[in-house]
PDB file of N, CA and C in Angstrom:
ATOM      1  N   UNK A   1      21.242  47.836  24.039  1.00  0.00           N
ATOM      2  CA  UNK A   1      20.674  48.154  22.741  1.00  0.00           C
ATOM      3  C   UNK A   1      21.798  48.175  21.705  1.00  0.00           C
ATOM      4  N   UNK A   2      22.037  47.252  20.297  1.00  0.00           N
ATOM      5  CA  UNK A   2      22.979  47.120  19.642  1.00  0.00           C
ATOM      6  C   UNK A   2      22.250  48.491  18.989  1.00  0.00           C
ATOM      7  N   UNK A   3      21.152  48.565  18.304  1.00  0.00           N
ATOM      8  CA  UNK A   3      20.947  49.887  17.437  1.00  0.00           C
ATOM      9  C   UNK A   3      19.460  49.908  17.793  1.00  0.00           C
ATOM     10  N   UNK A   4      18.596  51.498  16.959  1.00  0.00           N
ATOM     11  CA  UNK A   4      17.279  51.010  17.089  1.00  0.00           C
ATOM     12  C   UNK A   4      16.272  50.345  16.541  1.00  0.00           C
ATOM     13  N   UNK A   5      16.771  49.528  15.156  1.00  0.00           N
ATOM     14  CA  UNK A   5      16.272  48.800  14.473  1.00  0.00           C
ATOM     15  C   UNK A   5      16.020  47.756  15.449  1.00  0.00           C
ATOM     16  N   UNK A   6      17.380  46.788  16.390  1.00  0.00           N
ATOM     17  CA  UNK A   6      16.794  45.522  16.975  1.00  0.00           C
ATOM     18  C   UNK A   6      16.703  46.037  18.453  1.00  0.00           C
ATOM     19  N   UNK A   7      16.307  47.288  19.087  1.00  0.00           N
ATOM     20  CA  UNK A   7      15.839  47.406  19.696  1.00  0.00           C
ATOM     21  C   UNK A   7      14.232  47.136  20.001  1.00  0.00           C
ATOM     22  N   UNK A   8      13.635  47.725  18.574  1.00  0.00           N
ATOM     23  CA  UNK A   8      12.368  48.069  18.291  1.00  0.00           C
ATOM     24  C   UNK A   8      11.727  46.426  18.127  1.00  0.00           C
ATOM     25  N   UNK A   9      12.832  45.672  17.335  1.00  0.00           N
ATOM     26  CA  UNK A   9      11.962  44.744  17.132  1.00  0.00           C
ATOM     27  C   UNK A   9      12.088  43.707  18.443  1.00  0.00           C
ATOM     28  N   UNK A  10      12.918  44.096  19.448  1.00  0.00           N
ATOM     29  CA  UNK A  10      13.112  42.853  20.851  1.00  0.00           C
ATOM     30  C   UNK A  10      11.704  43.617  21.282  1.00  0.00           C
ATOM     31  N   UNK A  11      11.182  44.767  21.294  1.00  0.00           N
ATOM     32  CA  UNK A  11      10.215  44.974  22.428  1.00  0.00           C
ATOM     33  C   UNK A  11       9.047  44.720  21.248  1.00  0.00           C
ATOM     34  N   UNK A  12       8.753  44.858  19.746  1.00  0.00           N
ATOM     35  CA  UNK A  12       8.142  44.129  19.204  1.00  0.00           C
ATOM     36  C   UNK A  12       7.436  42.554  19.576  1.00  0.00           C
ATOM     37  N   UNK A  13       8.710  41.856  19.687  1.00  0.00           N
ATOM     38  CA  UNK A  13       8.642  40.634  19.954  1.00  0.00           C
ATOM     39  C   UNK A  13       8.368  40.150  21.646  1.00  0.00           C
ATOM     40  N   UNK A  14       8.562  41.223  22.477  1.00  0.00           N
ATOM     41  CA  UNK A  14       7.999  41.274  23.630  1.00  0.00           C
ATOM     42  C   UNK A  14       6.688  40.774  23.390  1.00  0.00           C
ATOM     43  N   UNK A  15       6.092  42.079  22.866  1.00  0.00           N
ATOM     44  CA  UNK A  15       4.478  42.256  22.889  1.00  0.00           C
ATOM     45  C   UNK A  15       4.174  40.917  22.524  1.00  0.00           C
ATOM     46  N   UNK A  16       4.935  40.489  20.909  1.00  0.00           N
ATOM     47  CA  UNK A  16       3.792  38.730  20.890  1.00  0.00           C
ATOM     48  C   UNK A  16       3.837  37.714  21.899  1.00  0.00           C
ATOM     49  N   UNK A  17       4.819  38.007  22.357  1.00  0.00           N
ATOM     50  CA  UNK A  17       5.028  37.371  24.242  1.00  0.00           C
ATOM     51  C   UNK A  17       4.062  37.185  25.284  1.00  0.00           C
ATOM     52  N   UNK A  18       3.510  38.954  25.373  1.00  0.00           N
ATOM     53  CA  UNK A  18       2.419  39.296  25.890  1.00  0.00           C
ATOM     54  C   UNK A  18       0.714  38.871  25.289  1.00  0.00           C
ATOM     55  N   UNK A  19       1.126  38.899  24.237  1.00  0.00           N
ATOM     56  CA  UNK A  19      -0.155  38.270  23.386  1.00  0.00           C
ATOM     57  C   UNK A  19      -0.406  36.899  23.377  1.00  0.00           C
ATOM     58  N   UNK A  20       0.662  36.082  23.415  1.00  0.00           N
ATOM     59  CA  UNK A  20       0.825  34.194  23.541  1.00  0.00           C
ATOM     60  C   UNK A  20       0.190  33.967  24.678  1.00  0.00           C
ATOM     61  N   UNK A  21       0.370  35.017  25.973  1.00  0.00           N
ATOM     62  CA  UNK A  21       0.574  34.422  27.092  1.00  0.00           C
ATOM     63  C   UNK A  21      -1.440  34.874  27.499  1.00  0.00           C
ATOM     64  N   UNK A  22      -2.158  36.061  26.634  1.00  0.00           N
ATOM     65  CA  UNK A  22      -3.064  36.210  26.815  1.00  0.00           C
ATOM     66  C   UNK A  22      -4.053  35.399  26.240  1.00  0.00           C
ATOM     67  N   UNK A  23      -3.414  35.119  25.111  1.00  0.00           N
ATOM     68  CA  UNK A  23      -4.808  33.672  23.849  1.00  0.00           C
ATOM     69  C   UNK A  23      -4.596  32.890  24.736  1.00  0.00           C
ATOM     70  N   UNK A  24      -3.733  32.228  25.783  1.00  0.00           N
ATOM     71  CA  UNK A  24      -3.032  31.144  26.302  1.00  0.00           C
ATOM     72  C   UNK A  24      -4.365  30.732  27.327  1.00  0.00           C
ATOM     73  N   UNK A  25      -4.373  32.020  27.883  1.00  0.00           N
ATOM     74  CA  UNK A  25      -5.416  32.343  28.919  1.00  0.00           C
ATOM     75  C   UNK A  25      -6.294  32.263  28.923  1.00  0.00           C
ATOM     76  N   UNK A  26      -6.940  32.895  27.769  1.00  0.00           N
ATOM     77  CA  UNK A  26      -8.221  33.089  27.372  1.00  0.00           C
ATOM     78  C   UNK A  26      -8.905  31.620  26.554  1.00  0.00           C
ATOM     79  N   UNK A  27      -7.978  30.867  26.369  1.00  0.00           N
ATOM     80  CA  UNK A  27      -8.279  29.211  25.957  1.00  0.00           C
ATOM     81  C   UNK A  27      -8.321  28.649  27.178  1.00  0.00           C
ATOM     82  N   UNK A  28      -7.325  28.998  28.173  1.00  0.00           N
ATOM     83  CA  UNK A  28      -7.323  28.017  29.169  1.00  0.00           C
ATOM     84  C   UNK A  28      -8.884  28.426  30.194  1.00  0.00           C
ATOM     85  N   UNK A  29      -9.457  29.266  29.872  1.00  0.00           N
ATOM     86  CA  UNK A  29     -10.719  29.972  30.736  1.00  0.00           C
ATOM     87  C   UNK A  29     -11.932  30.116  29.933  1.00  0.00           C
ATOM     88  N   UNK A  30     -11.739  29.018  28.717  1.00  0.00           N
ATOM     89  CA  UNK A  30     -12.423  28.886  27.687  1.00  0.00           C
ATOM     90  C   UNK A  30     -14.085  28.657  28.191  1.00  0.00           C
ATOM     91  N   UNK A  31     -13.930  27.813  29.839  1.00  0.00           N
ATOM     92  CA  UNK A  31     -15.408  27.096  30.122  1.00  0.00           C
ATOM     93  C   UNK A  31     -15.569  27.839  31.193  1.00  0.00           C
ATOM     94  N   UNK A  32     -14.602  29.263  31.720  1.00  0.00           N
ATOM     95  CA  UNK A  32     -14.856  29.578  33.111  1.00  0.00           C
ATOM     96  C   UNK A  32     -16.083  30.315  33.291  1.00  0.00           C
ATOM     97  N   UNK A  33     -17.168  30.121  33.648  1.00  0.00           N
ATOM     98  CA  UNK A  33     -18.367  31.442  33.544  1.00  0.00           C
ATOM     99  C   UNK A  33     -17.675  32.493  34.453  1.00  0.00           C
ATOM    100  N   UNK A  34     -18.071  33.929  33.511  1.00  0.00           N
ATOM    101  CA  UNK A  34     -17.726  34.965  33.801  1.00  0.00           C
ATOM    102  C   UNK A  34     -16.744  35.712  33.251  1.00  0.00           C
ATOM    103  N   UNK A  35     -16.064  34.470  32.656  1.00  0.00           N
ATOM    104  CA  UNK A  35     -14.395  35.107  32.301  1.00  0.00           C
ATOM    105  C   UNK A  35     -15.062  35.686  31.098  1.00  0.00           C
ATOM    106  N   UNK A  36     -14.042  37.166  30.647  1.00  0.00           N
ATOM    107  CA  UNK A  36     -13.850  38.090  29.795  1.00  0.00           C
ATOM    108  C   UNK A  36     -12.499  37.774  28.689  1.00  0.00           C
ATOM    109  N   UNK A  37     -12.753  37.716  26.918  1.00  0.00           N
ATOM    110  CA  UNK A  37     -11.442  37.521  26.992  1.00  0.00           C
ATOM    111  C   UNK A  37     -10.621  38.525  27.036  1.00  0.00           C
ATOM    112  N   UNK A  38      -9.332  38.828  27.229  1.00  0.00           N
ATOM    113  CA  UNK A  38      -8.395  39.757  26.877  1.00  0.00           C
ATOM    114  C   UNK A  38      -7.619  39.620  25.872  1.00  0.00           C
ATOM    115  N   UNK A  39      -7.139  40.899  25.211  1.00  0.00           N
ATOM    116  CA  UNK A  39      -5.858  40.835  23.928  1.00  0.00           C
ATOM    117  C   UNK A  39      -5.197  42.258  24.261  1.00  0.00           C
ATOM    118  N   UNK A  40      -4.527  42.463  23.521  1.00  0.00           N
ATOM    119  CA  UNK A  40      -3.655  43.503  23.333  1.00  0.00           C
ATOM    120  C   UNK A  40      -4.313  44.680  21.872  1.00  0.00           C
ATOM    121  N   UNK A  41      -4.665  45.980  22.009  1.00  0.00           N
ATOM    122  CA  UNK A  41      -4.406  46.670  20.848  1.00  0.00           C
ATOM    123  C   UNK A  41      -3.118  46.643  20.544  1.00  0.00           C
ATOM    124  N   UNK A  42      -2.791  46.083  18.998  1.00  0.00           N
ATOM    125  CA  UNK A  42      -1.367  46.072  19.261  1.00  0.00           C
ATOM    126  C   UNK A  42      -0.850  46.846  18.581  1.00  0.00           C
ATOM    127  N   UNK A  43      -1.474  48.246  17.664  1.00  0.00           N
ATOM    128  CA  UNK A  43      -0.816  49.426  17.562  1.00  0.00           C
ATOM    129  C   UNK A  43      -0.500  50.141  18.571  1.00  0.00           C
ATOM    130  N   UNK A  44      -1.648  50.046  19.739  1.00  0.00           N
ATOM    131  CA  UNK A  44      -1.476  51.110  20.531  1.00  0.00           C
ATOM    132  C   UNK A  44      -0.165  50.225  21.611  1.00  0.00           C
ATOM    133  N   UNK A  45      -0.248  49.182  21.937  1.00  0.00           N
ATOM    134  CA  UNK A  45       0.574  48.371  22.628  1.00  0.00           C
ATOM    135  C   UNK A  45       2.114  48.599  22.342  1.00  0.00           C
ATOM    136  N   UNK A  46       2.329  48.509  21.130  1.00  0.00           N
ATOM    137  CA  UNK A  46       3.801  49.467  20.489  1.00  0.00           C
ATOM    138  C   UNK A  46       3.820  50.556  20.717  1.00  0.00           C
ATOM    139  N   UNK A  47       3.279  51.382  20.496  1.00  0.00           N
ATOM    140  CA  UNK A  47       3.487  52.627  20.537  1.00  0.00           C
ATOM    141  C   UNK A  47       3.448  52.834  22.251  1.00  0.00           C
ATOM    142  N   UNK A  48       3.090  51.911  22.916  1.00  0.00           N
ATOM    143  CA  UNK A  48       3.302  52.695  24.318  1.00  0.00           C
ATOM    144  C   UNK A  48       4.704  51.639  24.419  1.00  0.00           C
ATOM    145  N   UNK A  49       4.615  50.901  24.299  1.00  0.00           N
ATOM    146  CA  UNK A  49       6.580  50.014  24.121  1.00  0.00           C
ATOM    147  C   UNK A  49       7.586  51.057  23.848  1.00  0.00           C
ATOM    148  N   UNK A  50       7.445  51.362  22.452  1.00  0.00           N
ATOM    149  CA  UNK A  50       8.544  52.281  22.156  1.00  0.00           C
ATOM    150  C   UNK A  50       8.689  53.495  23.213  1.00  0.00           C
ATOM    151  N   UNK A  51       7.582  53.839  23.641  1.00  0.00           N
ATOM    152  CA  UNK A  51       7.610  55.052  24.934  1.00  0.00           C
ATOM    153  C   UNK A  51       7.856  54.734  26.649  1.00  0.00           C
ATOM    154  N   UNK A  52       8.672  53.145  26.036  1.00  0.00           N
ATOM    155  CA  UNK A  52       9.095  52.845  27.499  1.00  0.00           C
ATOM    156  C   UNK A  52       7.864  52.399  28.319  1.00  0.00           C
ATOM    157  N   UNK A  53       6.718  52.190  28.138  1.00  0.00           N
ATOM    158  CA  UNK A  53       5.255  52.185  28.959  1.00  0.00           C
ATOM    159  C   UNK A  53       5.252  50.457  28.688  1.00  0.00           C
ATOM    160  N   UNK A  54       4.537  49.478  30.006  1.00  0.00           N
ATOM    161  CA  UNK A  54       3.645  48.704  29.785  1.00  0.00           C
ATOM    162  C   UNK A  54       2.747  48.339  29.167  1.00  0.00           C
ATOM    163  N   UNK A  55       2.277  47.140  28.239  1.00  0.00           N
ATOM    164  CA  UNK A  55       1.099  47.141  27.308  1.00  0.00           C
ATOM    165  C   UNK A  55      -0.220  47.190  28.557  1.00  0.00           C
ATOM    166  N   UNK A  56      -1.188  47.801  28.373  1.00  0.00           N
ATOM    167  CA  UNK A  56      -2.542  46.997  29.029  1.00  0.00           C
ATOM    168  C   UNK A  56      -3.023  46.415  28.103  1.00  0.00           C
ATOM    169  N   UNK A  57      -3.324  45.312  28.650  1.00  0.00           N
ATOM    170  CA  UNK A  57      -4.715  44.099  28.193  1.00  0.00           C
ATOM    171  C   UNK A  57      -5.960  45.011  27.740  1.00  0.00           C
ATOM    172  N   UNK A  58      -6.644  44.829  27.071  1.00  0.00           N
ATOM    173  CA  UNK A  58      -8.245  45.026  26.400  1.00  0.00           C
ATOM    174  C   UNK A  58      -8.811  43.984  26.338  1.00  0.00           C
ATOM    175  N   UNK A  59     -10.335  44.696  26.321  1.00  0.00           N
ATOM    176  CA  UNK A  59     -11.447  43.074  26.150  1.00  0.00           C
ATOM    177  C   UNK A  59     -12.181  43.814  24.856  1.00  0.00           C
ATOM    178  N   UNK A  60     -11.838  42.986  24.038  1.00  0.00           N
ATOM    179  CA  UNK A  60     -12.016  42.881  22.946  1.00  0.00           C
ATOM    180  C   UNK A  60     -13.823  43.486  22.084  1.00  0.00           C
ATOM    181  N   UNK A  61     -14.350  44.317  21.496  1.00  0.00           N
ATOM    182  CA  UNK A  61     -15.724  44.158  21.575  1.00  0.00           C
ATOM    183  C   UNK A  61     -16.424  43.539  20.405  1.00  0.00           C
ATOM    184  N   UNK A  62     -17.426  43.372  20.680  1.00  0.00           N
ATOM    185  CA  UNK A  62     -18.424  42.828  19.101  1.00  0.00           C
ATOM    186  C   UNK A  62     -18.285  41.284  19.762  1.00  0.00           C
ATOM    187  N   UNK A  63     -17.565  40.488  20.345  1.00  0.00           N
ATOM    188  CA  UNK A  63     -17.823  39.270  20.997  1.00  0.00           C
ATOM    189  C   UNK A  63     -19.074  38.792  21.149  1.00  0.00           C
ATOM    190  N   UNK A  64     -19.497  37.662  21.019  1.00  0.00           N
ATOM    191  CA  UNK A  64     -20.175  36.879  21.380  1.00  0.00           C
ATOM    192  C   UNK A  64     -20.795  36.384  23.166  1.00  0.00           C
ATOM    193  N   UNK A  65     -21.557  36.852  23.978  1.00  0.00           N
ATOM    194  CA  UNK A  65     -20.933  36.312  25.266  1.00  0.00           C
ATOM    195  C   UNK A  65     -22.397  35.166  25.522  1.00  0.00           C
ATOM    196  N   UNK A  66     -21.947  34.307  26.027  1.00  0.00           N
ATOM    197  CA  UNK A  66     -22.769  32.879  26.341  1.00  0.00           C
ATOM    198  C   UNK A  66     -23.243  32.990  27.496  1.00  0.00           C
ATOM    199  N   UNK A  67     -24.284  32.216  27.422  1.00  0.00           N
ATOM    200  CA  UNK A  67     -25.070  32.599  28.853  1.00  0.00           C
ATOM    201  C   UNK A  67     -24.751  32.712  30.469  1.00  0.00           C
ATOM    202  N   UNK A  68     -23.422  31.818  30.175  1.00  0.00           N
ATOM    203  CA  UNK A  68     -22.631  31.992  31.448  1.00  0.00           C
ATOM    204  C   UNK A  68     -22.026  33.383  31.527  1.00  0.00           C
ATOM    205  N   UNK A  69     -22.020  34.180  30.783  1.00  0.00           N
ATOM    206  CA  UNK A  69     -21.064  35.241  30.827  1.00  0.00           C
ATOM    207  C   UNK A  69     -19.620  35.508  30.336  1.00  0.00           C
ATOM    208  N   UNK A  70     -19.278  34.173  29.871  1.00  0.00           N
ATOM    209  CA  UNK A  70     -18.063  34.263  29.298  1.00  0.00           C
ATOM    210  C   UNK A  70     -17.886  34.522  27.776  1.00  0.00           C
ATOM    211  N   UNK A  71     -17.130  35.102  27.181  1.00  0.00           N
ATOM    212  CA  UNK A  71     -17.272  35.584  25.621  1.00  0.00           C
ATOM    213  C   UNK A  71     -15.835  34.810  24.786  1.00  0.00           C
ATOM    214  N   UNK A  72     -15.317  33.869  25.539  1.00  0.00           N
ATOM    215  CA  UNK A  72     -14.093  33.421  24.462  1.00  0.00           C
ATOM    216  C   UNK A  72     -14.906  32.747  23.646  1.00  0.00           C
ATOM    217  N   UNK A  73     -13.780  32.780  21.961  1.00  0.00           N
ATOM    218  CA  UNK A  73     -14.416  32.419  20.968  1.00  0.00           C
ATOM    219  C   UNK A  73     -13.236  31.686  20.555  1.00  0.00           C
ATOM    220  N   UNK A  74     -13.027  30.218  20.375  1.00  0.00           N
ATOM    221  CA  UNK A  74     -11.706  29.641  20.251  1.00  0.00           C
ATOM    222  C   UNK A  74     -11.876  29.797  19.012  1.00  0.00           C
ATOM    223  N   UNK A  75     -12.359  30.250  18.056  1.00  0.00           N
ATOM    224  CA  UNK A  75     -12.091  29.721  16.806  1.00  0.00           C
ATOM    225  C   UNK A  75     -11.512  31.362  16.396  1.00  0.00           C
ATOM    226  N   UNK A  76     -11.838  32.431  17.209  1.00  0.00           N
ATOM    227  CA  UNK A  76     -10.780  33.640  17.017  1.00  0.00           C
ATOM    228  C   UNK A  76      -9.226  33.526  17.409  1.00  0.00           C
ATOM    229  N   UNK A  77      -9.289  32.788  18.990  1.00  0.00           N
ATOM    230  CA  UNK A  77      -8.128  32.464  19.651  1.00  0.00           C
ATOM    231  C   UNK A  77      -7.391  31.350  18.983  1.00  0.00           C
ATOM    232  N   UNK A  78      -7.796  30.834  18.137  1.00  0.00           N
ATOM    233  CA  UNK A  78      -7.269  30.032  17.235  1.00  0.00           C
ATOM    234  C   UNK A  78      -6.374  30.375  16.138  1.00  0.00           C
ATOM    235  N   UNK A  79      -7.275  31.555  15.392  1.00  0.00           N
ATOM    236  CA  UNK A  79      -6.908  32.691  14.699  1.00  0.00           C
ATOM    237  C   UNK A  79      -5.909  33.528  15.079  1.00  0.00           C
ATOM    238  N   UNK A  80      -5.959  33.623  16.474  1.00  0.00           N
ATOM    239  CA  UNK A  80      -4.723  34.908  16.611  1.00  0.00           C
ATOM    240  C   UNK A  80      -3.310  34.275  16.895  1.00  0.00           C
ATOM    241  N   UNK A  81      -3.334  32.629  17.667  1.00  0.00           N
ATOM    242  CA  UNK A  81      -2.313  32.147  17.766  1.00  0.00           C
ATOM    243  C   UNK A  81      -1.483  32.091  16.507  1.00  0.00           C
ATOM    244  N   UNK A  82      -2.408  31.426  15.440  1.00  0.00           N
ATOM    245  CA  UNK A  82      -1.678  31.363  14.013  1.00  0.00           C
ATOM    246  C   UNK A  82      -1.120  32.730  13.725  1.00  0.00           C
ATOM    247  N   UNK A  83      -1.569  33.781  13.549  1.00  0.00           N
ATOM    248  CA  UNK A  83      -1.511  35.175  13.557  1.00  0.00           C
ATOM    249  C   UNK A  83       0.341  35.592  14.349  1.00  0.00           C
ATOM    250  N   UNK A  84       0.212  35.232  15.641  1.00  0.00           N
ATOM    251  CA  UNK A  84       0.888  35.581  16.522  1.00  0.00           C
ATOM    252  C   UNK A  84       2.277  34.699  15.759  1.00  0.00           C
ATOM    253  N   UNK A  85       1.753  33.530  15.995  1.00  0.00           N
ATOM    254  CA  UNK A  85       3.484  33.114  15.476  1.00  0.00           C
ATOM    255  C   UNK A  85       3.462  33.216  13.805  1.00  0.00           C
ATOM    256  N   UNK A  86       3.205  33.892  13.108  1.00  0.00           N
ATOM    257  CA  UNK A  86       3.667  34.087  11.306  1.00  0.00           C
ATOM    258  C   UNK A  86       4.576  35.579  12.283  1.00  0.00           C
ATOM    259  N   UNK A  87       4.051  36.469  13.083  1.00  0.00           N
ATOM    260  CA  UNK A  87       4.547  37.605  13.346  1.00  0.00           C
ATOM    261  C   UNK A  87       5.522  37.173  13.887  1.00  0.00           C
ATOM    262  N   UNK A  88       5.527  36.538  14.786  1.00  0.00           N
ATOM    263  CA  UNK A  88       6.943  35.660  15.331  1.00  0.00           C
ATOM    264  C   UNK A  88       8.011  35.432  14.474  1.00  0.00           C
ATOM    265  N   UNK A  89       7.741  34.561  13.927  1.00  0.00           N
ATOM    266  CA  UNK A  89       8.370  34.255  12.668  1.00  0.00           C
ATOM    267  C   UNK A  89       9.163  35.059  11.299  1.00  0.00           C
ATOM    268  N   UNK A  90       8.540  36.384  11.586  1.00  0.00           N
ATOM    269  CA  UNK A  90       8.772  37.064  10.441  1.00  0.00           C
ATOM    270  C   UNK A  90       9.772  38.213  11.470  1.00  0.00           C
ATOM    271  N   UNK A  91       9.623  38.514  12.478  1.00  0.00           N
ATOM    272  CA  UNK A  91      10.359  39.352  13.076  1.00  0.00           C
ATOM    273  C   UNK A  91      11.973  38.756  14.212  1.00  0.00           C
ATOM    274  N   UNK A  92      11.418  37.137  14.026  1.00  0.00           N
ATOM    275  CA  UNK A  92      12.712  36.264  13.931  1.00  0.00           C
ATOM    276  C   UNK A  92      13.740  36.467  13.335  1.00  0.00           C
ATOM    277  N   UNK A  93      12.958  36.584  11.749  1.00  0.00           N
ATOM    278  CA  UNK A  93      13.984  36.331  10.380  1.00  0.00           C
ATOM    279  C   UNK A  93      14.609  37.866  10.602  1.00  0.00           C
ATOM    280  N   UNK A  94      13.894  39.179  10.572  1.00  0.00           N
ATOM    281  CA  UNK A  94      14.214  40.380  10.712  1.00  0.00           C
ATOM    282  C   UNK A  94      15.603  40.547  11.632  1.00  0.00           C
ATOM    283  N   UNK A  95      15.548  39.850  13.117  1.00  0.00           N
ATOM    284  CA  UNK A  95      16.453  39.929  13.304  1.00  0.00           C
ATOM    285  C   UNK A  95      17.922  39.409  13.373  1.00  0.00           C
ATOM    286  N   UNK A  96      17.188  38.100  12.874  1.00  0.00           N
ATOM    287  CA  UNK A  96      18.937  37.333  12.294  1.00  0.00           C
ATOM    288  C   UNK A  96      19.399  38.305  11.379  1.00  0.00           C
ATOM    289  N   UNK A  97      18.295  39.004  10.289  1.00  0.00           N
ATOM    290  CA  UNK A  97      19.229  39.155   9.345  1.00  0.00           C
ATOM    291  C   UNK A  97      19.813  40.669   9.759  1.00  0.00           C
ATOM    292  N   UNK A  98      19.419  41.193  10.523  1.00  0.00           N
ATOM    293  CA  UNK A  98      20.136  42.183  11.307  1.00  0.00           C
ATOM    294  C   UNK A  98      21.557  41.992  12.252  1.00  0.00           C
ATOM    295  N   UNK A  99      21.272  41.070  12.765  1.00  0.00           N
ATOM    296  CA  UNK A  99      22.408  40.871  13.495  1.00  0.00           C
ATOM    297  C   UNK A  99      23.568  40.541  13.102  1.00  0.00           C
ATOM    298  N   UNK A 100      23.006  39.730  11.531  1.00  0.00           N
ATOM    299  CA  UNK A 100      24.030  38.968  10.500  1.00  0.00           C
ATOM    300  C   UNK A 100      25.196  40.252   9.824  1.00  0.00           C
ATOM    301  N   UNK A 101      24.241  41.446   9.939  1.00  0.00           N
ATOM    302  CA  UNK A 101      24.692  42.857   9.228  1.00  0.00           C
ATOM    303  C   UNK A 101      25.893  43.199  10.181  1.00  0.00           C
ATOM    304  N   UNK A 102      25.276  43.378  11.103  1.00  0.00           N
ATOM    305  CA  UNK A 102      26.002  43.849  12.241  1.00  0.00           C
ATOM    306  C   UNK A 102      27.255  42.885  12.421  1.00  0.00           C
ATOM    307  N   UNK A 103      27.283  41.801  12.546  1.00  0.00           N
ATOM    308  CA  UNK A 103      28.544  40.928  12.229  1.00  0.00           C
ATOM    309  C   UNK A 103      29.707  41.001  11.316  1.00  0.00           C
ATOM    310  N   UNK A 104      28.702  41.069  10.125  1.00  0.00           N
ATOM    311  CA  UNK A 104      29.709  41.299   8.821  1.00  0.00           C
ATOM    312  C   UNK A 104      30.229  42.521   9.188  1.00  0.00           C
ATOM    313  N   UNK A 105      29.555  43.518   9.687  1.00  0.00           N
ATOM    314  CA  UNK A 105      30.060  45.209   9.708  1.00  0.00           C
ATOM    315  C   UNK A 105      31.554  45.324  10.858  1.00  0.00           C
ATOM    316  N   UNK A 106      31.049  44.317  11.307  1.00  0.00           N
ATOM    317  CA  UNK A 106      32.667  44.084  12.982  1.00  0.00           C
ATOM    318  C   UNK A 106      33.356  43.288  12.041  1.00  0.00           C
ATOM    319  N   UNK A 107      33.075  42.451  11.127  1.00  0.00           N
ATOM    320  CA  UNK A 107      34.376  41.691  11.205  1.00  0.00           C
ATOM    321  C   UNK A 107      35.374  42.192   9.560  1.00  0.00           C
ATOM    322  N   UNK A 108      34.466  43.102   9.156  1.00  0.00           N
ATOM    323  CA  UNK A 108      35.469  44.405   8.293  1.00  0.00           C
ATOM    324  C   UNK A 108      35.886  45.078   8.846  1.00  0.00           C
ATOM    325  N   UNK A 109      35.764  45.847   9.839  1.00  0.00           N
ATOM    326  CA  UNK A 109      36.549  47.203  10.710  1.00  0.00           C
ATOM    327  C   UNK A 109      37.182  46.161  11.354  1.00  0.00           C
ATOM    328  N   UNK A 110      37.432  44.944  11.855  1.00  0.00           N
ATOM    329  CA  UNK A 110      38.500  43.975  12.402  1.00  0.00           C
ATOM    330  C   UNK A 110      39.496  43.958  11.881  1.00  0.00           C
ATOM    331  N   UNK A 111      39.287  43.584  10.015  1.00  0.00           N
ATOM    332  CA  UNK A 111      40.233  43.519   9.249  1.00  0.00           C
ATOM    333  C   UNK A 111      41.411  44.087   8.758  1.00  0.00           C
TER     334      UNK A 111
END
């Protein structure tokens, strides 16, 4: 752990990890009858991160489910991928420009 700013945001960026790998799923089981989709609450998913805990998966409610039994809705899972990487993206930039701090800050006490 350099500090707890890019601590917070590596297990941040965990979770959209955990979230990629669940839309991933839930597209790839798009035609499976039966399948349920899963996501992450992802307040509560942090908040059990920061407490050192595993995220659990949720199935999502208010869904749609088709007569087979399955309830993915690609045009949500569509939605959350886009979703997922702007968060990506933005907690990318967060930590370059953290680390960039942290650089400049070593290479003055070097001096």
């Amino acid at each position: 752990m350099i500090d707890r700013l890019t601590d917070n945001l590596e297990k941040y960026m965990d979770l959209l990890d955990v979230r990629q790998k669940l839309v991933a799923s839930n597209i790839a089981n798009a035609d499976t009858p039966g399948y349920k989709t899963e996501d992450l609450d992802f307040q509560s998913a942090f908040t059990q991160a920061l407490h050192g805990q595993n995220p659990e998966p949720v199935q999502p409610t208010g869904l749609t489910t088709k007569n087979d039994g399955n309830n993915v809705d690609l045009d949500r899972e569509a939605r959350l991928l886009a979703e997922n990487a702007l968060r990506f993206s933005v907690a990318t930039n967060l930590m370059k420009s953290q680390l960039t701090r942290i650089k400049e800050a070593i290479k003055e006490t070097t001096i």
